[in-house]
C-alpha atoms as a PDB file:
ATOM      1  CA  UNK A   1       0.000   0.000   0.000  1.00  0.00           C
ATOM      2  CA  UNK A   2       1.597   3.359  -0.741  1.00  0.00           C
ATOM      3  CA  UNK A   3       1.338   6.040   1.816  1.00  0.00           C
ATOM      4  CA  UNK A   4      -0.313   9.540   0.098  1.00  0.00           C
ATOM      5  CA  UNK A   5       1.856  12.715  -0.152  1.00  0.00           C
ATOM      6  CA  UNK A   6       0.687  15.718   2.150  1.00  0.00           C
ATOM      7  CA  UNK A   7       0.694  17.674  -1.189  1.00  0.00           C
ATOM      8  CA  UNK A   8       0.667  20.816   0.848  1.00  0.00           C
ATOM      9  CA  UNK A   9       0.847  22.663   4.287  1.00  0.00           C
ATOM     10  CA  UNK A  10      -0.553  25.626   6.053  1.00  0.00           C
ATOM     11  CA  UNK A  11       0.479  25.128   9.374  1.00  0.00           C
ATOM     12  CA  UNK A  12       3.526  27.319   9.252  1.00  0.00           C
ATOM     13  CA  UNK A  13       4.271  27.357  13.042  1.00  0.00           C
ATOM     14  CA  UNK A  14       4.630  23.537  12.621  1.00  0.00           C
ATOM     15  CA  UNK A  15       8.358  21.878  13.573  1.00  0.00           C
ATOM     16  CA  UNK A  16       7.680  19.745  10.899  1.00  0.00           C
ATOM     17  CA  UNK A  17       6.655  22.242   8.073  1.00  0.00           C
ATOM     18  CA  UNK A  18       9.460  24.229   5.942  1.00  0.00           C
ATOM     19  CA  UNK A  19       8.127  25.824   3.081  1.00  0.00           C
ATOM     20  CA  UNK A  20       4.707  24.817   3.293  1.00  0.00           C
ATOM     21  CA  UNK A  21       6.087  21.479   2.892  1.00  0.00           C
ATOM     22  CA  UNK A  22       5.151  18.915   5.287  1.00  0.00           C
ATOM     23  CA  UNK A  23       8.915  16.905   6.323  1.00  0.00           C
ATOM     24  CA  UNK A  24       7.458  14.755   8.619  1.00  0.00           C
ATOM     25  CA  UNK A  25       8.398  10.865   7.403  1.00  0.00           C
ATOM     26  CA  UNK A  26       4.594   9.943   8.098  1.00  0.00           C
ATOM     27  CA  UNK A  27       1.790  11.915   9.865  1.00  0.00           C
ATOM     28  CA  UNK A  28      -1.434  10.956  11.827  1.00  0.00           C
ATOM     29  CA  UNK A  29      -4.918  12.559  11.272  1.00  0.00           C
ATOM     30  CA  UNK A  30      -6.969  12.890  13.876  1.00  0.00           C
ATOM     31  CA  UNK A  31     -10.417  12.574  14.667  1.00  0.00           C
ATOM     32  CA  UNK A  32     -11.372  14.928  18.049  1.00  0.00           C
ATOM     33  CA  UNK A  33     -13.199  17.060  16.944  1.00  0.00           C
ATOM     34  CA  UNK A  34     -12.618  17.201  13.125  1.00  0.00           C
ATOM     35  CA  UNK A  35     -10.179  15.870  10.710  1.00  0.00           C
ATOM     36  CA  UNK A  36      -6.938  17.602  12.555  1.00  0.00           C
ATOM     37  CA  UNK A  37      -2.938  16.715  12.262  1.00  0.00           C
ATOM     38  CA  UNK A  38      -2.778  14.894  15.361  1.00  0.00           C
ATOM     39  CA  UNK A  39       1.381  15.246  14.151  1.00  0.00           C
ATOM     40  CA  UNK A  40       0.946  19.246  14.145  1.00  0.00           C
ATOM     41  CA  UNK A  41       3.556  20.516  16.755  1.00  0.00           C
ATOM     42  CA  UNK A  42       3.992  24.197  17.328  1.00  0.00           C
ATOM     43  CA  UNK A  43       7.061  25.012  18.453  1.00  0.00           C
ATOM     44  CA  UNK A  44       9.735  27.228  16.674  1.00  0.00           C
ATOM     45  CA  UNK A  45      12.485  24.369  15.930  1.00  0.00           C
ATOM     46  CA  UNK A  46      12.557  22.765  13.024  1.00  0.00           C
ATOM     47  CA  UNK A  47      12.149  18.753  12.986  1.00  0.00           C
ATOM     48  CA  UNK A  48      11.727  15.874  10.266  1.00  0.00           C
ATOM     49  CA  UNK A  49      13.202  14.867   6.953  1.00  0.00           C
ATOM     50  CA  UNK A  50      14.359  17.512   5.173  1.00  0.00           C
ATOM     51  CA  UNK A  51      14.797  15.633   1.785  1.00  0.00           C
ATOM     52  CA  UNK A  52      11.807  14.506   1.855  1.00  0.00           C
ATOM     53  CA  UNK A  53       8.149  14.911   1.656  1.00  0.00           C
ATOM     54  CA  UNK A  54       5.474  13.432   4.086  1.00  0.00           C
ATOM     55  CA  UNK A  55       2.965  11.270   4.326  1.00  0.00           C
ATOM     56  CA  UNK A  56      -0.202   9.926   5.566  1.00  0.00           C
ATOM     57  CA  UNK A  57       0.303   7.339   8.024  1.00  0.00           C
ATOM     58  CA  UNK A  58      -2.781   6.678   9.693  1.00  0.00           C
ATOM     59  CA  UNK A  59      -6.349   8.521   9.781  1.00  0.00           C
ATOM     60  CA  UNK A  60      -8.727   8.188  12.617  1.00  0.00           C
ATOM     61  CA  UNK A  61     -11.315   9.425  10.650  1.00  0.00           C
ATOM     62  CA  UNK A  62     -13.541   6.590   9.617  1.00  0.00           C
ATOM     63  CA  UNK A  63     -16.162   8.751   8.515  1.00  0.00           C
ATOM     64  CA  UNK A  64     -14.069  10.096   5.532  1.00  0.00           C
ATOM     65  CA  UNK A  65     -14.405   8.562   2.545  1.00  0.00           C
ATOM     66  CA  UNK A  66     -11.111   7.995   1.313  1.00  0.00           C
ATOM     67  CA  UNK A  67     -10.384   6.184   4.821  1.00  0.00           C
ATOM     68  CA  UNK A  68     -10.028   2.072   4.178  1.00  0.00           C
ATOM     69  CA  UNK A  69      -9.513   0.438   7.821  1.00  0.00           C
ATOM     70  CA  UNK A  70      -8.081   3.523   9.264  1.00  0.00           C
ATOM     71  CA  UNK A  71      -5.692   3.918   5.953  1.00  0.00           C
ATOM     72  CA  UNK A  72      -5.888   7.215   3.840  1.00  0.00           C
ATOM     73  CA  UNK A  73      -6.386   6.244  -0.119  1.00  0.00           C
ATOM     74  CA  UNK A  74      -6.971   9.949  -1.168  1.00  0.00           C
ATOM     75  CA  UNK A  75      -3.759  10.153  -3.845  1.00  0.00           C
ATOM     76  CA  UNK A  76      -2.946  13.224  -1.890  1.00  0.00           C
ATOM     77  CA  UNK A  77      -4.219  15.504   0.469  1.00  0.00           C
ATOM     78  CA  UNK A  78      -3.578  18.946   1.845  1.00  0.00           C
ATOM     79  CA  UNK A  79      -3.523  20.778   5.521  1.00  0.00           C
ATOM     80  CA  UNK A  80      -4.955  23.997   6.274  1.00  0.00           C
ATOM     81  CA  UNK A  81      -6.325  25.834   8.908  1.00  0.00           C
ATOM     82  CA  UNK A  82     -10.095  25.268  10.208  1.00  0.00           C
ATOM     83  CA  UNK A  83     -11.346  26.547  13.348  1.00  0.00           C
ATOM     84  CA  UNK A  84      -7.559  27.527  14.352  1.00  0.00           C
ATOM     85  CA  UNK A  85      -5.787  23.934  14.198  1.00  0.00           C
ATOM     86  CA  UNK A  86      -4.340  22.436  11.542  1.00  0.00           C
ATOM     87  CA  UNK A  87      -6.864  20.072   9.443  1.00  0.00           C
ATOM     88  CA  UNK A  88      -6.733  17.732   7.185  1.00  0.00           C
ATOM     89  CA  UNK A  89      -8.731  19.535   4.236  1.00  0.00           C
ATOM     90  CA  UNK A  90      -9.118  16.669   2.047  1.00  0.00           C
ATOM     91  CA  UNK A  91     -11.265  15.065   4.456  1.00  0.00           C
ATOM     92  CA  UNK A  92     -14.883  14.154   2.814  1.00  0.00           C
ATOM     93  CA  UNK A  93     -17.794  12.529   4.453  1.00  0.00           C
ATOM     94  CA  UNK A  94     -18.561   9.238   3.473  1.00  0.00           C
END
């Protein structure tokens, strides 16, 4: 099974994020109370993989329909900002 890309990133004051690019090897979505990067940490250093982009390694969300036993199958998805945390914005209702 491949993993899908976090295509993009919002959450600038993530460690993980440099450039809008997510450089975490593999993050987690959440599912209290929405769709959020339960990876998202906001501090001001500067953590992961810098060579290389991350991906979706589990989603709690098994509401959305792109989640298959608690796996992501969206090709990609993107994380933005909803209600002041980071979210996973490629999260649809099943």
């Amino acid at each position: 099974m491949k993993m899908p890309v976090v295509n993009s990133c919002e959450a600038e004051a993530c460690a993980y994020n440099t450039d809008s690019t997510c450089r975490a090897l593999a993050i987690t979505v959440g599912n209290q109370p929405s769709a959020y990067c339960d990876t998202f940490l906001p501090i001001q250093a500067k953590g992961g993989d810098p060579s290389t982009v991350g991906h979706v390694g589990a989603c709690k969300m098994a509401n959305c329909r792109h989640n298959v036993q608690f796996e992501c199958q969206a090709p990609a998805i993107n994380i933005g900002f909803d209600a002041n945390q980071a979210d996973c914005l490629t999260y649809a209702p099943a």
